[in-house]
N, C-alpha and C. Protein backbone atom coordinates (compact mmCIF):
# COMPACT_ATOMS: atom_id res chain seq x y z
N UNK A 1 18.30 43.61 1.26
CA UNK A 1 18.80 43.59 2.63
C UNK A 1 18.07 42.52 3.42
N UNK A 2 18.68 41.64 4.26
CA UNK A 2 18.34 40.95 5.15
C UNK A 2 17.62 41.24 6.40
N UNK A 3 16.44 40.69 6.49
CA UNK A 3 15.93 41.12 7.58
C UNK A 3 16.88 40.55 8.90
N UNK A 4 17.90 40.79 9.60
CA UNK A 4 18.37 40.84 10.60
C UNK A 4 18.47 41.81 12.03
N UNK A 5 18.81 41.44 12.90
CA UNK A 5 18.54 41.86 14.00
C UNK A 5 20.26 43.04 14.14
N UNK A 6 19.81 44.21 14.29
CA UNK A 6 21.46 44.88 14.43
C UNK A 6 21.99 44.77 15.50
N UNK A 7 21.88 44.14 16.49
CA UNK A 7 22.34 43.52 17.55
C UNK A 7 23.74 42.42 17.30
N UNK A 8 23.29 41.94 16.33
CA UNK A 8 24.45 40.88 15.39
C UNK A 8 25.38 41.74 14.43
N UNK A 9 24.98 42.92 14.52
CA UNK A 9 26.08 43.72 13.37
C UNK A 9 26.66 44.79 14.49
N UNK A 10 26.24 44.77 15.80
CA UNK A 10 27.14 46.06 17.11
C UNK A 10 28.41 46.83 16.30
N UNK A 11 28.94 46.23 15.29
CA UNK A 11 30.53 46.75 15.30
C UNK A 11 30.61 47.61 13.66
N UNK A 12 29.80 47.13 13.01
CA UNK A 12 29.42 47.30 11.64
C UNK A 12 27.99 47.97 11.09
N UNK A 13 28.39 48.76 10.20
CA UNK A 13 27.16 49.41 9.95
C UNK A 13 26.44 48.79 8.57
N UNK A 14 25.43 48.53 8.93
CA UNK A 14 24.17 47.18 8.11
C UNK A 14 24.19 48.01 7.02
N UNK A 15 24.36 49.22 6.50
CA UNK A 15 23.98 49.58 5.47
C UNK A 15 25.47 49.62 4.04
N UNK A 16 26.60 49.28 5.06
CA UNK A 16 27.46 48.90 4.23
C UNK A 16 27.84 47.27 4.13
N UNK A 17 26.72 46.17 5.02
CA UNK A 17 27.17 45.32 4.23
C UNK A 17 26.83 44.62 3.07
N UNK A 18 27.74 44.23 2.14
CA UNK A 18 27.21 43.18 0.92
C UNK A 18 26.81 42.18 1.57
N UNK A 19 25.80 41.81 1.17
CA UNK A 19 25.21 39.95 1.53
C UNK A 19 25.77 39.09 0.71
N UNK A 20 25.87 39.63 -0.55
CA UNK A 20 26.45 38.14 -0.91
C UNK A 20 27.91 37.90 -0.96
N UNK A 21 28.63 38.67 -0.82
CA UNK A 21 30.19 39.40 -0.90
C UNK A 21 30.61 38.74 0.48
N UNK A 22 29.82 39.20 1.68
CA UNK A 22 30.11 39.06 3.44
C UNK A 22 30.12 37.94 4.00
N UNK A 23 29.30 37.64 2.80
CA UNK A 23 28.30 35.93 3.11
C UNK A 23 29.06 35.33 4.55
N UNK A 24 30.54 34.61 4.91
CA UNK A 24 30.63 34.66 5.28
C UNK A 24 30.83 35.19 6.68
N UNK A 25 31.09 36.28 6.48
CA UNK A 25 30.91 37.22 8.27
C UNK A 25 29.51 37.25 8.57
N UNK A 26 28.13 37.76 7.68
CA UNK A 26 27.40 37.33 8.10
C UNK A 26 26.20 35.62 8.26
N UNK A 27 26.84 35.10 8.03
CA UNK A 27 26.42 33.16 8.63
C UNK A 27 27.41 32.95 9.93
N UNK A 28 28.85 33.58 10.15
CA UNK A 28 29.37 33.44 11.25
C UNK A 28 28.31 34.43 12.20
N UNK A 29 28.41 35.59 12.32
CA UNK A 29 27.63 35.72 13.46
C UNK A 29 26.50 35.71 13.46
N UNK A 30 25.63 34.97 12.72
CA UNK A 30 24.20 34.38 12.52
C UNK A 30 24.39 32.90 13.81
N UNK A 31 25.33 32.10 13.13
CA UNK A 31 25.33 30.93 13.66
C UNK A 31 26.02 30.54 15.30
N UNK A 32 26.56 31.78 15.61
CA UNK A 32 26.89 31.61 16.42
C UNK A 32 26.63 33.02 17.60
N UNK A 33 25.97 33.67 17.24
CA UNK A 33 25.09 34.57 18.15
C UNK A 33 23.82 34.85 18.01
N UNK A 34 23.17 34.42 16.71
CA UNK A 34 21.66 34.56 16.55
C UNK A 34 21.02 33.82 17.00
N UNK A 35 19.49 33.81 16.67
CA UNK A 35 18.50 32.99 17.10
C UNK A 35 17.90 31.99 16.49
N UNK A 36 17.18 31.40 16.28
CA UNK A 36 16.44 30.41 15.43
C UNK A 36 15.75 31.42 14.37
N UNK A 37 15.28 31.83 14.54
CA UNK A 37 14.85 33.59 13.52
C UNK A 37 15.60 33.44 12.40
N UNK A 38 16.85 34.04 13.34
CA UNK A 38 17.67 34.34 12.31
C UNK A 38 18.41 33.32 11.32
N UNK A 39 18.48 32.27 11.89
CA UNK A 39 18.77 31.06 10.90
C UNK A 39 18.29 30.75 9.88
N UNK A 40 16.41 30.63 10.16
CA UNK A 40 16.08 30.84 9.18
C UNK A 40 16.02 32.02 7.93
N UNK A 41 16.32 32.65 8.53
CA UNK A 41 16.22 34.07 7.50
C UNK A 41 17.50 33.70 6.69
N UNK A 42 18.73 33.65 6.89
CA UNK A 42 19.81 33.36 6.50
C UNK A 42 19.80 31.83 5.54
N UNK A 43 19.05 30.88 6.13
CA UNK A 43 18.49 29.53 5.45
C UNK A 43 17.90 29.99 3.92
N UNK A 44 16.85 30.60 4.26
CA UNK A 44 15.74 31.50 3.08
C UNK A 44 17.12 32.16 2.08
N UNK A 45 17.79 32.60 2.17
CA UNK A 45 18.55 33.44 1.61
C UNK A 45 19.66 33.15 0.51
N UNK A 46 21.11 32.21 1.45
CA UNK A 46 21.78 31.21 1.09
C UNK A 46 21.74 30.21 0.50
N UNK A 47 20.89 29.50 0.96
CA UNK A 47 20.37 28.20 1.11
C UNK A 47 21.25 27.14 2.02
N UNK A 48 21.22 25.68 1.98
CA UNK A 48 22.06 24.90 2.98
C UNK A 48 23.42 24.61 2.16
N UNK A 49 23.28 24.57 0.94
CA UNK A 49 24.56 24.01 0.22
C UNK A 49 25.43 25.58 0.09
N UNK A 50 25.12 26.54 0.47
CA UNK A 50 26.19 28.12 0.09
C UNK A 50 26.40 28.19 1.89
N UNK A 51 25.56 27.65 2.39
CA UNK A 51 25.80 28.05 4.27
C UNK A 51 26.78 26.80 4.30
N UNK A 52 26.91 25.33 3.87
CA UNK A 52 27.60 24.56 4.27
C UNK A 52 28.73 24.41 3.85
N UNK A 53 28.78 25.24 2.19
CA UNK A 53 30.31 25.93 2.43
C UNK A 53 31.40 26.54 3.07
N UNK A 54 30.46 27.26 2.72
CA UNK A 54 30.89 29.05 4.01
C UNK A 54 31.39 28.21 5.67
N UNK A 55 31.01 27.18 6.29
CA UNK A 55 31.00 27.03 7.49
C UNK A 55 32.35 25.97 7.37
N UNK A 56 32.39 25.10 6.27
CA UNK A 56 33.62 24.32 6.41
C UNK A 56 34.44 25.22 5.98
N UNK A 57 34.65 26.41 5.75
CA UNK A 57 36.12 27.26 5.31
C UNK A 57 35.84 28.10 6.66
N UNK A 58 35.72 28.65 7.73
CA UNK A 58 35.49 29.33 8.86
C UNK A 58 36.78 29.03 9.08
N UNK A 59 37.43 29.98 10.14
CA UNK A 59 38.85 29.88 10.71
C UNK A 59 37.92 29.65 12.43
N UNK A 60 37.50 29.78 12.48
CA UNK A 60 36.86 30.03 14.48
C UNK A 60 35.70 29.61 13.97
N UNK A 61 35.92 28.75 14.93
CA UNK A 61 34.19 28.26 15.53
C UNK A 61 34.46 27.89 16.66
N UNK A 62 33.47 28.28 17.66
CA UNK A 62 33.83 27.45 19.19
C UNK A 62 33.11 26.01 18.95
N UNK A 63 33.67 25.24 20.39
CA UNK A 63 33.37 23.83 20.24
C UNK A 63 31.67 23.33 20.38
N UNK A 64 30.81 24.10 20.80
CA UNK A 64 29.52 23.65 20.31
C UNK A 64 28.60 23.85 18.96
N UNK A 65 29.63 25.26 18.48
CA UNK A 65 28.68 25.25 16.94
C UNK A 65 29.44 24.25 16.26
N UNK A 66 30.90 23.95 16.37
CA UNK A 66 31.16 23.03 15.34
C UNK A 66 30.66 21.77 15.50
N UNK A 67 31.01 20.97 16.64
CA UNK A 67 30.11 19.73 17.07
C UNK A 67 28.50 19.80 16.35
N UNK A 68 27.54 21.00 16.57
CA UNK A 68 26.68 21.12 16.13
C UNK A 68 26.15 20.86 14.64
N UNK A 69 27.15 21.75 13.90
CA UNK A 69 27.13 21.25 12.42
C UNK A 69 27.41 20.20 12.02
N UNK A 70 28.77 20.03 12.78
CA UNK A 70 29.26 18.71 12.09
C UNK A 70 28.08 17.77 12.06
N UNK A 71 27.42 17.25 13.01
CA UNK A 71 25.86 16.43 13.14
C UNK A 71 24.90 17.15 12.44
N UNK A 72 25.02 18.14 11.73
CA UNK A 72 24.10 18.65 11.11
C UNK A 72 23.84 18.11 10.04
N UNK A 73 25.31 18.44 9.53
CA UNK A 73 25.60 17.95 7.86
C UNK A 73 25.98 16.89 7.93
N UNK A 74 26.01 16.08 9.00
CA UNK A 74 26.85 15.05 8.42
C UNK A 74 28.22 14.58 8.30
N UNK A 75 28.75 15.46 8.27
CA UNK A 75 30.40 15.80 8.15
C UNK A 75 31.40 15.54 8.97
N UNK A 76 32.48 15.05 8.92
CA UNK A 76 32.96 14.95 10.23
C UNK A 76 34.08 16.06 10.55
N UNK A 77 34.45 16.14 11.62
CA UNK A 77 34.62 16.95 12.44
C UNK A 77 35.93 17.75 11.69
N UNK A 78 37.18 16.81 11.02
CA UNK A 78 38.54 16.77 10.57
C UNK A 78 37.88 17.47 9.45
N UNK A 79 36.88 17.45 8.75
CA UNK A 79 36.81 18.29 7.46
C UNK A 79 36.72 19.69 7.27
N UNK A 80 36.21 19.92 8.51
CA UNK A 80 36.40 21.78 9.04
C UNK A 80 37.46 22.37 9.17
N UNK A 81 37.60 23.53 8.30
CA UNK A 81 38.66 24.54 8.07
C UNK A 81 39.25 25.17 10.00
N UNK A 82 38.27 25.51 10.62
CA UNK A 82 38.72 25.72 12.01
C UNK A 82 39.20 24.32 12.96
N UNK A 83 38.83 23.46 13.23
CA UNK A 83 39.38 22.05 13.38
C UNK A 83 40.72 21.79 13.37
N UNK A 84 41.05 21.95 11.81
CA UNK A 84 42.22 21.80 11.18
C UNK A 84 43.31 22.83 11.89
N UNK A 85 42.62 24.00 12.03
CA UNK A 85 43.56 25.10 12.45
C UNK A 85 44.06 24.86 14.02
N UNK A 86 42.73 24.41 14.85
CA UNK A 86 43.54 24.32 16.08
C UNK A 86 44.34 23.04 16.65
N UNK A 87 44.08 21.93 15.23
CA UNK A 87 45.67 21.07 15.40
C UNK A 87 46.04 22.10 15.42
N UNK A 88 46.49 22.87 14.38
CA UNK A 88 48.50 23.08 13.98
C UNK A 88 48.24 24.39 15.02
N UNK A 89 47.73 24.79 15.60
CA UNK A 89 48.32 25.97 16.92
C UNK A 89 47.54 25.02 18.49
N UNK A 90 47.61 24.31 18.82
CA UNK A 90 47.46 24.11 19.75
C UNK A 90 47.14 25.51 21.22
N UNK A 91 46.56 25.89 22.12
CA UNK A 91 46.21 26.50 22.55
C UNK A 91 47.76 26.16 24.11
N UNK A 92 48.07 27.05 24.30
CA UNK A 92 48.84 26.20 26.21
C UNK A 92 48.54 25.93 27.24
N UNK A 93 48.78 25.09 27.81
CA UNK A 93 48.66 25.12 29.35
C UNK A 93 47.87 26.00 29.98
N UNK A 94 47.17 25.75 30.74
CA UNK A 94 47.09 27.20 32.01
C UNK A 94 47.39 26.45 33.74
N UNK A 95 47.88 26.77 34.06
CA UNK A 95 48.63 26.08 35.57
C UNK A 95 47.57 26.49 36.83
């Protein structure tokens, strides 16, 4: 079990999740509601090449974690699985 904070799991109970199974759900709300803590703990765990997977297949990311990674890794922006998605749905108007 991951030393994490259950503050990041509010909706889910920590003792049913798989870590390596979840992987993704937990690096999404690591990376985008945790702390530096917790990054590393998740860093220690994964490593950068199983987290930099996991993050280019994401459907949601808001626009500062992705900007963020993308300069992280290197990567550019079009190679992200969420990116891609909000071409093809565009969001509408608000008046």
């Amino acid at each position: 079990m991951l030393d994490l904070p259950k503050r990041l799991f509010w909706d889910t109970n920590m003792d049913n999740i798989d870590w390596d199974v979840h992987a993704r759900f937990v690096i999404h709300r690591v990376i985008t509601r945790g702390k530096i803590k917790d990054w590393v703990t998740i860093k220690a765990y994964y490593g950068l090449k199983r987290i930099k997977q996991e993050i280019l297949e994401m459907r949601d990311l808001d626009d500062l974690t992705l900007n963020f990674f993308s300069r992280y890794f290197g990567i550019e922006k079009e190679q992200f699985r969420c990116y891609t998605m909000r071409q093809l749905m565009p969001t509408p108007w608000i008046y």
